[in-house]
PDB file of N, CA and C in Angstrom:
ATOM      1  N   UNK A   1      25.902   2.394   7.053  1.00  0.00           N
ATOM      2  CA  UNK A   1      24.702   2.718   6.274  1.00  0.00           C
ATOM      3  C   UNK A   1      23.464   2.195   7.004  1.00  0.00           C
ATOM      4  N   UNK A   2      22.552   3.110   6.999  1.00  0.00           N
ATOM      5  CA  UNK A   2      21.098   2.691   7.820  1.00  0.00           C
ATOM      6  C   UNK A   2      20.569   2.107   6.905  1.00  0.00           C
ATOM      7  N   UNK A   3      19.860   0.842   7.607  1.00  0.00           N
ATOM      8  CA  UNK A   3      18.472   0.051   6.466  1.00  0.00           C
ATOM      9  C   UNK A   3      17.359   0.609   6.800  1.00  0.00           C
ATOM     10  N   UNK A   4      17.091   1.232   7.172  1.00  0.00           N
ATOM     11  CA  UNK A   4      15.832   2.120   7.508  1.00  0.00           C
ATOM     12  C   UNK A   4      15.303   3.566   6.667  1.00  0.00           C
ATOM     13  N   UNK A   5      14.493   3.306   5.500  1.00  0.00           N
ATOM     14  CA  UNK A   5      14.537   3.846   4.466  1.00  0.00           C
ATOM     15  C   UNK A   5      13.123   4.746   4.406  1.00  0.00           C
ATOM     16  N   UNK A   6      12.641   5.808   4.413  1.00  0.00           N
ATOM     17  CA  UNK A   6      11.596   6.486   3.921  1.00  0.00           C
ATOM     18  C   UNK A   6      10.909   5.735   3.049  1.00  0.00           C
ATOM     19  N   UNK A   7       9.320   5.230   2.948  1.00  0.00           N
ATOM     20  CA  UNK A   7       9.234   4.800   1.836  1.00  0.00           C
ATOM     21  C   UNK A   7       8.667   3.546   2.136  1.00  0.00           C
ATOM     22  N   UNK A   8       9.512   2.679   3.448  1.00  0.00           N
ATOM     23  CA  UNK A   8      10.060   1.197   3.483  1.00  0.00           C
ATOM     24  C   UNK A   8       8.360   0.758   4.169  1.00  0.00           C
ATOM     25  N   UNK A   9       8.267  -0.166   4.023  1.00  0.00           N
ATOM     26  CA  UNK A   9       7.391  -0.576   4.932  1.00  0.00           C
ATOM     27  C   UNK A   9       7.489  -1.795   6.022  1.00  0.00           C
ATOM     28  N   UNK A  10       7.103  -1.190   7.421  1.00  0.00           N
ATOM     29  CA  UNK A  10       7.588  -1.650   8.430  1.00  0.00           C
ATOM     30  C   UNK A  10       6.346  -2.709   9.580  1.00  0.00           C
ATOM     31  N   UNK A  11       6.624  -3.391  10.138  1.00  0.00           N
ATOM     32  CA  UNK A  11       5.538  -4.078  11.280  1.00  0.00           C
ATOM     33  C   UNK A  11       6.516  -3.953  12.537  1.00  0.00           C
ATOM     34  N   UNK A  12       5.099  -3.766  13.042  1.00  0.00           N
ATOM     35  CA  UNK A  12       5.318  -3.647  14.381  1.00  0.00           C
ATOM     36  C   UNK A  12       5.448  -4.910  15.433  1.00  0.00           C
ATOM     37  N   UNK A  13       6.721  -4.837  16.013  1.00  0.00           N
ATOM     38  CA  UNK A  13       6.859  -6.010  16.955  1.00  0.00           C
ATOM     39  C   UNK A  13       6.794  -6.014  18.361  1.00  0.00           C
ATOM     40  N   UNK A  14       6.911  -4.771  19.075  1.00  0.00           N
ATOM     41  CA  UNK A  14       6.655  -4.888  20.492  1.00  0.00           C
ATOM     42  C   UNK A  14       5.146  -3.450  20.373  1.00  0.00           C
ATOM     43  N   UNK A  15       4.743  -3.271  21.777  1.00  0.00           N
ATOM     44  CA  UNK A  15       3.577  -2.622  22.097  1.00  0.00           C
ATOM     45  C   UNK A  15       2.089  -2.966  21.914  1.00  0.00           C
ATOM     46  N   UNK A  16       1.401  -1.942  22.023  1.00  0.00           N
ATOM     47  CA  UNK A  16       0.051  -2.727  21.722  1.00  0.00           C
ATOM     48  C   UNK A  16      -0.433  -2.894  20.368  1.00  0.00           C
ATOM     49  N   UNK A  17       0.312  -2.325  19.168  1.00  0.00           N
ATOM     50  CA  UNK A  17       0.296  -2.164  17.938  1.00  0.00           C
ATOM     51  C   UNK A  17       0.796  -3.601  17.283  1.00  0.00           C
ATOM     52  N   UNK A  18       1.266  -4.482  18.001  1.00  0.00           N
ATOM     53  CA  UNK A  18       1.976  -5.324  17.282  1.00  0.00           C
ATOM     54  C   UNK A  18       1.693  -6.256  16.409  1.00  0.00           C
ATOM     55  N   UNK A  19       1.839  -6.779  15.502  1.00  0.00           N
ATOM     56  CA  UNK A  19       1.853  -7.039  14.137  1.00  0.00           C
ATOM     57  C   UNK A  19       1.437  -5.873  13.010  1.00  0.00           C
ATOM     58  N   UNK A  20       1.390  -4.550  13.279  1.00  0.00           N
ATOM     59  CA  UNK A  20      -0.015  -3.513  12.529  1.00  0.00           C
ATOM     60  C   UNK A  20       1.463  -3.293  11.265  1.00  0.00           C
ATOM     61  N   UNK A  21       1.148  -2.912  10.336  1.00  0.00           N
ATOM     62  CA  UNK A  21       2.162  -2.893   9.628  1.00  0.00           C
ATOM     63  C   UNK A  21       2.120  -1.501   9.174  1.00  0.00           C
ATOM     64  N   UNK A  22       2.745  -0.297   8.749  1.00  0.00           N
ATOM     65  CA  UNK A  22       3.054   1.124   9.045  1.00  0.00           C
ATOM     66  C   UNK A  22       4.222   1.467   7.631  1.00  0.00           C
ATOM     67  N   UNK A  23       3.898   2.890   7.205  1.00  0.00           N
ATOM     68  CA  UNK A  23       4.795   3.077   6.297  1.00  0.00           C
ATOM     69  C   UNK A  23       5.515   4.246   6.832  1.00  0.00           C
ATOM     70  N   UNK A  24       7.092   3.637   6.415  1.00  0.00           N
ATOM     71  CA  UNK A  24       8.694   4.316   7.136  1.00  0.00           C
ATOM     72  C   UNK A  24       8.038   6.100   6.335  1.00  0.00           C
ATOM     73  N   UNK A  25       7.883   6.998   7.341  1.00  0.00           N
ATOM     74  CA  UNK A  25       7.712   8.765   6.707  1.00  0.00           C
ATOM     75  C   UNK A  25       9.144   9.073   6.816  1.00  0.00           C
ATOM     76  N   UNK A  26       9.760   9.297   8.259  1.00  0.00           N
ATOM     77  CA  UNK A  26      10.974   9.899   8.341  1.00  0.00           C
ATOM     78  C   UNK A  26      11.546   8.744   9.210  1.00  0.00           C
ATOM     79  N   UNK A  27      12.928   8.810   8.824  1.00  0.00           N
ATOM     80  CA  UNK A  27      14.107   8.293  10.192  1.00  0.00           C
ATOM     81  C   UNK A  27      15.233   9.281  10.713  1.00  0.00           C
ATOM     82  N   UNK A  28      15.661   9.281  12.118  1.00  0.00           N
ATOM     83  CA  UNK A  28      16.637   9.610  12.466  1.00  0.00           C
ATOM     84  C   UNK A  28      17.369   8.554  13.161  1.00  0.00           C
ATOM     85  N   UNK A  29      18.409   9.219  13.991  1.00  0.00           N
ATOM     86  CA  UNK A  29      19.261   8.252  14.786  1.00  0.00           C
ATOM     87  C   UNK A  29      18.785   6.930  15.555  1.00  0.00           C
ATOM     88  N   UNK A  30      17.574   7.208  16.116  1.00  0.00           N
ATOM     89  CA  UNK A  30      16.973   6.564  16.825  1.00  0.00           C
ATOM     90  C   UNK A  30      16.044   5.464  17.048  1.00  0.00           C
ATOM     91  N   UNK A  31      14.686   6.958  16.260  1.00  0.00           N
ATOM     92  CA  UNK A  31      13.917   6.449  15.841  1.00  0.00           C
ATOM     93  C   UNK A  31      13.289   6.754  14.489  1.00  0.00           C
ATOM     94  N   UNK A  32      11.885   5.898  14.320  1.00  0.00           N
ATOM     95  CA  UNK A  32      11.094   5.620  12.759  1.00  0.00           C
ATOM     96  C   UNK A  32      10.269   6.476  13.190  1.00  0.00           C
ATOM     97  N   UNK A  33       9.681   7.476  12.304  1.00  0.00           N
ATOM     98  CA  UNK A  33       8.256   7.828  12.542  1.00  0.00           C
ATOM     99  C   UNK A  33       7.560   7.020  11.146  1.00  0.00           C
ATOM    100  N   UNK A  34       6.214   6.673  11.623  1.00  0.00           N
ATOM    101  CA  UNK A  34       5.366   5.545  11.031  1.00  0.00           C
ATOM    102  C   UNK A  34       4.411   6.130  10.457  1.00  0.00           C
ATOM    103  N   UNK A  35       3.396   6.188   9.353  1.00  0.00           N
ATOM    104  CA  UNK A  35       2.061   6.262   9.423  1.00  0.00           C
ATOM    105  C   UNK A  35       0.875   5.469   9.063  1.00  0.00           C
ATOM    106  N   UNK A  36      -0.269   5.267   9.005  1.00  0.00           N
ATOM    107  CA  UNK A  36      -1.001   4.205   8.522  1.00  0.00           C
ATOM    108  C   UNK A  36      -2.014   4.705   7.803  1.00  0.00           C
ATOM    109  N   UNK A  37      -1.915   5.757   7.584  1.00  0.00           N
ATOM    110  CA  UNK A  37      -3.092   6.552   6.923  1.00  0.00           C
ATOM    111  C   UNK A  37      -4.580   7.197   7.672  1.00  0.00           C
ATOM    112  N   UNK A  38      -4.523   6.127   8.542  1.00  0.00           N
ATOM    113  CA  UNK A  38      -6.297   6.701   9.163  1.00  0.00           C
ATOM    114  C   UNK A  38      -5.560   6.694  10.338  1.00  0.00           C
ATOM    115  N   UNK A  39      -5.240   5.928  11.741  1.00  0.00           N
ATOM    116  CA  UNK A  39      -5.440   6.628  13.341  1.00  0.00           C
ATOM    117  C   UNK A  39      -3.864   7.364  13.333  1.00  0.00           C
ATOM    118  N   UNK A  40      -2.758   6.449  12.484  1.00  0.00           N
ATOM    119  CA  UNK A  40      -1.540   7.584  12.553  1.00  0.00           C
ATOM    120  C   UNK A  40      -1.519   8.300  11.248  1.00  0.00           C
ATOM    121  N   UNK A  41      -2.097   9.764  10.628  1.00  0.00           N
ATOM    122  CA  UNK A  41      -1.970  10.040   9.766  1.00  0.00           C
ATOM    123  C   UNK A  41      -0.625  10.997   9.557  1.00  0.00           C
ATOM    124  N   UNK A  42      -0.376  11.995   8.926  1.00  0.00           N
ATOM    125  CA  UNK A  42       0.955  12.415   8.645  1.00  0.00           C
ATOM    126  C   UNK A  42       0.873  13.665   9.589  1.00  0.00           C
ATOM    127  N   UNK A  43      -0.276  14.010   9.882  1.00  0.00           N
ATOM    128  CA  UNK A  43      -0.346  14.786  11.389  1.00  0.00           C
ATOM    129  C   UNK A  43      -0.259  14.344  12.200  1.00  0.00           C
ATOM    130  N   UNK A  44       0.031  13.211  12.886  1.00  0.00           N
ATOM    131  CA  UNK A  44      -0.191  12.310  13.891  1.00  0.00           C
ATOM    132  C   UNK A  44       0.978  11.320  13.921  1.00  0.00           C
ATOM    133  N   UNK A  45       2.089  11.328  13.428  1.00  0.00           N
ATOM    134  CA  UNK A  45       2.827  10.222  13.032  1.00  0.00           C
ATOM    135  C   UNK A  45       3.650   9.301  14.423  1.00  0.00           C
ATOM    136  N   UNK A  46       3.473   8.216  14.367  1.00  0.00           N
ATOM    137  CA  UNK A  46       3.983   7.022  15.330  1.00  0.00           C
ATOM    138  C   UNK A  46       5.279   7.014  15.694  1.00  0.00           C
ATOM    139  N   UNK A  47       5.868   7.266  16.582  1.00  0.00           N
ATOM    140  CA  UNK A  47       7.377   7.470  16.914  1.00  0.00           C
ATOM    141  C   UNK A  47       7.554   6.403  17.499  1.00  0.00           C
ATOM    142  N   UNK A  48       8.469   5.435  16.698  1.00  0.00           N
ATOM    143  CA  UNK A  48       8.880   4.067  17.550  1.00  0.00           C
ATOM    144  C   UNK A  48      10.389   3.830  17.155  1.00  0.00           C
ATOM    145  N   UNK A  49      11.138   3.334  18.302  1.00  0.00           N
ATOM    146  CA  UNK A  49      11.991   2.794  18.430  1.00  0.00           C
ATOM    147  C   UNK A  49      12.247   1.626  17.063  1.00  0.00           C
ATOM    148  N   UNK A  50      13.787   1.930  16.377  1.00  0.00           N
ATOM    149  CA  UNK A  50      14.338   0.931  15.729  1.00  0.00           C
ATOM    150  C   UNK A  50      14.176  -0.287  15.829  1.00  0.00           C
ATOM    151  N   UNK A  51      14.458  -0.760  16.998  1.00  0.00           N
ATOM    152  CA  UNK A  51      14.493  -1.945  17.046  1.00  0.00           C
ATOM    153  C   UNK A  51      13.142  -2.637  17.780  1.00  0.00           C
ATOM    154  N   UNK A  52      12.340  -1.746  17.369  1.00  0.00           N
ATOM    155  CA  UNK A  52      10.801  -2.723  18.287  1.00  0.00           C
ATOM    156  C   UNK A  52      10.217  -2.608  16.772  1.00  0.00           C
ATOM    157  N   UNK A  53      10.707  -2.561  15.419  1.00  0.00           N
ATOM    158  CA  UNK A  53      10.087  -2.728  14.054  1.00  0.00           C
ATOM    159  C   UNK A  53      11.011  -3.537  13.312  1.00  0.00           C
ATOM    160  N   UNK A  54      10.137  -4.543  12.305  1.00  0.00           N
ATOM    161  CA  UNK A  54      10.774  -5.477  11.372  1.00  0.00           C
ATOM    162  C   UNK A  54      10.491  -4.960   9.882  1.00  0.00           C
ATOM    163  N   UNK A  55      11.126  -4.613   9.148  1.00  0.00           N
ATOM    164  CA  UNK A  55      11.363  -3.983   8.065  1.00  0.00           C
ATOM    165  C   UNK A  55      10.738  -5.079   7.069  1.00  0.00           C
ATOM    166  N   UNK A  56       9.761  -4.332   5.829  1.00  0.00           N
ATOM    167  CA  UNK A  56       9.384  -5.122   5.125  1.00  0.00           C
ATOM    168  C   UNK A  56      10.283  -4.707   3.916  1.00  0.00           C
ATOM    169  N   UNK A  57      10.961  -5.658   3.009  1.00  0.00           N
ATOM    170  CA  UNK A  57      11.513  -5.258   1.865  1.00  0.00           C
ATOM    171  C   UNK A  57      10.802  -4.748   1.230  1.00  0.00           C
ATOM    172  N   UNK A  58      10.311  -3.673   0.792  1.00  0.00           N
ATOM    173  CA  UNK A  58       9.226  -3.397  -0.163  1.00  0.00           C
ATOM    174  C   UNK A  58       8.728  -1.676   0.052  1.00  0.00           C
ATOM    175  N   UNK A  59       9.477  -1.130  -1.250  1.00  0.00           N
ATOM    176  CA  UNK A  59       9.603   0.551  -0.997  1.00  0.00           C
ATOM    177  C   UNK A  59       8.905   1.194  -1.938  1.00  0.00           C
ATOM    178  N   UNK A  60       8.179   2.372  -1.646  1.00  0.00           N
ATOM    179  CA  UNK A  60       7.568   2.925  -2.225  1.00  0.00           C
ATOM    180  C   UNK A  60       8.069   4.614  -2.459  1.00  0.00           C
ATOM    181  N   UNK A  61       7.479   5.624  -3.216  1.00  0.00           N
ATOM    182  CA  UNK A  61       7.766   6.721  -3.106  1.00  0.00           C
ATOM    183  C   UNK A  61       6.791   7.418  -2.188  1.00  0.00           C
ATOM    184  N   UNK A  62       7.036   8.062  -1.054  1.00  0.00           N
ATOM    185  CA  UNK A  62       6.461   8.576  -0.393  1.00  0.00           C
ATOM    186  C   UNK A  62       6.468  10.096  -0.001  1.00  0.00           C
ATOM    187  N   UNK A  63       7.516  11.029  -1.247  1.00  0.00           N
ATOM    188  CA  UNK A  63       7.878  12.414  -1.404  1.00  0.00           C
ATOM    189  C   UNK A  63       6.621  13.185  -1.230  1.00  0.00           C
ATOM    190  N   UNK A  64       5.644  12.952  -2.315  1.00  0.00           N
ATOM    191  CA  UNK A  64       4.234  13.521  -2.082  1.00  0.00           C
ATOM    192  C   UNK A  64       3.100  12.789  -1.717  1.00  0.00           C
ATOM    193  N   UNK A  65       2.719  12.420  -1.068  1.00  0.00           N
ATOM    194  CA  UNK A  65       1.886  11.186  -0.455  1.00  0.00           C
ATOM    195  C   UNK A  65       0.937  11.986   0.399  1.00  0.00           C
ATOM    196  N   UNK A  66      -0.377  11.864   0.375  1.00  0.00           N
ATOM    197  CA  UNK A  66      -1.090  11.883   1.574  1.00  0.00           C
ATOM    198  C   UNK A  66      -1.540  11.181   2.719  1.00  0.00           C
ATOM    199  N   UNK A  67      -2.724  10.965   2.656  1.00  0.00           N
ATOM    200  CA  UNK A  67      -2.974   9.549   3.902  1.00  0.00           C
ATOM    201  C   UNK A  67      -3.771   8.821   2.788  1.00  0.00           C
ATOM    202  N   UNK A  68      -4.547   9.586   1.986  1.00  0.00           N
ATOM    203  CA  UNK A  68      -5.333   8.108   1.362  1.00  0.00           C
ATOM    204  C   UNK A  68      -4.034   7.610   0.293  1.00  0.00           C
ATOM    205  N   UNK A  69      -3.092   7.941   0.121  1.00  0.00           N
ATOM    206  CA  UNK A  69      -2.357   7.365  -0.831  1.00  0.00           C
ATOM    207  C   UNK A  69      -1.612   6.259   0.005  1.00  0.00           C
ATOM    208  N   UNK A  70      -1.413   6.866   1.767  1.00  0.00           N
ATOM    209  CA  UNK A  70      -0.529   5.691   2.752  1.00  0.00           C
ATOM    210  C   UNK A  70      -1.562   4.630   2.416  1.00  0.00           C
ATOM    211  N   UNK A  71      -2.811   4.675   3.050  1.00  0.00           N
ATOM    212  CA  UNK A  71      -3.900   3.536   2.965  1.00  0.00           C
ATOM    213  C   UNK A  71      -3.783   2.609   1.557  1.00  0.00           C
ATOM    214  N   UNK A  72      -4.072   3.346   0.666  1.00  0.00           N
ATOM    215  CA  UNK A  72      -3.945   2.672  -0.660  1.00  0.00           C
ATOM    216  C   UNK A  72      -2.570   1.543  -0.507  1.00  0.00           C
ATOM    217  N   UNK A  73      -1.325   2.101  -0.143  1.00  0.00           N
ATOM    218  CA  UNK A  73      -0.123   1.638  -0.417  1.00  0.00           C
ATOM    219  C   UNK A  73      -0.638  -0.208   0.543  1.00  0.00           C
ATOM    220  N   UNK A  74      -1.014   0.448   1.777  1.00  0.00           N
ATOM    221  CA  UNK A  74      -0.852  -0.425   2.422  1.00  0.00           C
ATOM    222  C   UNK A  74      -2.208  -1.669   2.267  1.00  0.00           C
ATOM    223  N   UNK A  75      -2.938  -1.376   1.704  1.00  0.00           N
ATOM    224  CA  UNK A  75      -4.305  -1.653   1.362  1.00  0.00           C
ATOM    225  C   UNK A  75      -3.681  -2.631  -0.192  1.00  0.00           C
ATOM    226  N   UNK A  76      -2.863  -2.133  -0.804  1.00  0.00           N
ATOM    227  CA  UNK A  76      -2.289  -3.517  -2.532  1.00  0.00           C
ATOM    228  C   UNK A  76      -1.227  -3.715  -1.196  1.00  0.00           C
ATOM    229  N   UNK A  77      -0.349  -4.189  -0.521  1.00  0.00           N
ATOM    230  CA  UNK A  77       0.902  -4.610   0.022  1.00  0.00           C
ATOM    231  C   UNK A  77      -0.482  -5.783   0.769  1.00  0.00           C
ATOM    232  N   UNK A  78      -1.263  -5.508   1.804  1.00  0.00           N
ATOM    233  CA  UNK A  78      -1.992  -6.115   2.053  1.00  0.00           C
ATOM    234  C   UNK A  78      -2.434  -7.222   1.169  1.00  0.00           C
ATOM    235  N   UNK A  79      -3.297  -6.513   0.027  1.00  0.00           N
ATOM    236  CA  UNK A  79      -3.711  -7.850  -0.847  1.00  0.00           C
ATOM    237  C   UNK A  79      -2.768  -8.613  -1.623  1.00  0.00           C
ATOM    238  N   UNK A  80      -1.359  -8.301  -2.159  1.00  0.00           N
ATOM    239  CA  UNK A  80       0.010  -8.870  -2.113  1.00  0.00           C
ATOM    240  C   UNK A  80       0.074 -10.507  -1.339  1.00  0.00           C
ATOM    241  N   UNK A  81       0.346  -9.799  -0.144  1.00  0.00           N
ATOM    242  CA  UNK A  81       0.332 -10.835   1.158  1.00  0.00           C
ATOM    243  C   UNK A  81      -1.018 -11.728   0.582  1.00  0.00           C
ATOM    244  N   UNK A  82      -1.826 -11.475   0.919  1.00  0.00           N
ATOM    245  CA  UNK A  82      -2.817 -12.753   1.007  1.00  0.00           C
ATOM    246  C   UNK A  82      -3.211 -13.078  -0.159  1.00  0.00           C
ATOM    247  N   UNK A  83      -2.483 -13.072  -1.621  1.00  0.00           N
ATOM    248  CA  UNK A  83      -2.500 -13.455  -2.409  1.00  0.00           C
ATOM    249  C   UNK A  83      -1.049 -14.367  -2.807  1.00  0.00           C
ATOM    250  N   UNK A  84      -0.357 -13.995  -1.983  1.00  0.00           N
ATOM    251  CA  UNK A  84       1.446 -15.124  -1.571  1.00  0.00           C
ATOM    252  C   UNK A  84       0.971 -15.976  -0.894  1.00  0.00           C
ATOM    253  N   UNK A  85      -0.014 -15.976   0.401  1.00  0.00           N
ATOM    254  CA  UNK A  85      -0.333 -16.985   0.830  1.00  0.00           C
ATOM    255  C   UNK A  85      -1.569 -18.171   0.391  1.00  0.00           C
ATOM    256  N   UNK A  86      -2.149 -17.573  -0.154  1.00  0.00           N
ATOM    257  CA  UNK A  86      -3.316 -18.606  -1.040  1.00  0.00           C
ATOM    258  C   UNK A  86      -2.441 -19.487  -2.024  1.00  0.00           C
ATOM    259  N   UNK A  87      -1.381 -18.891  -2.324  1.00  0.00           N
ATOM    260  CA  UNK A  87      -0.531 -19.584  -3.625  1.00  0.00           C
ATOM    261  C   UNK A  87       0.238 -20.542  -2.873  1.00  0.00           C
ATOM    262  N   UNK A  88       0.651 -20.235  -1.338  1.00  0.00           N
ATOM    263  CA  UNK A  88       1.116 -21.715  -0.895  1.00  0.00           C
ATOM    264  C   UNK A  88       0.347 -22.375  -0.574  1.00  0.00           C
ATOM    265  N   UNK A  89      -0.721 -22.492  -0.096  1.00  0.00           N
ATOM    266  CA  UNK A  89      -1.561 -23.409   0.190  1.00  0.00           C
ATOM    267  C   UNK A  89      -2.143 -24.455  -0.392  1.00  0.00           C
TER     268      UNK A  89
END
């Protein structure tokens, strides 16, 4: 069974993208295609290798989605994060 899920949201660990964090559109054998809403939009989507991405637990529905809905997603997952980290501090 693949952990690599449509939906999933992923960061980037090798290239010049790295740390950018990207939402899983499609998978095959190989590879993830990514998008971020504005420079990779769903016309444009990021083809990266499995294993140069770290999977974020955290899935969304992405059946009908555009780009401002990717942005949005990633835009509350964003404020998420830096609202987990103010709480450890």
């Amino acid at each position: 069974m693949d952990r690599y899920k449509a939906g999933m949201l992923a960061r980037s660990k090798a290239g010049h993208d790295t740390g950018k964090v990207y939402v899983i559109i499609e998978v095959d054998d190989t590879y993830i295609y990514l998008a971020d809403g504005s420079i990779r939009t769903l016309e444009h989507l990021k083809k990266k290798k499995k294993k140069h991405v770290q999977i974020i637990l955290k899935e969304y529905d992405v059946a009908a989605v555009d780009d401002t809905a990717i942005k949005r997603i990633l835009k509350e997952w964003s404020m998420e994060e830096r609202e987990r980290c103010q709480k450890l501090t």
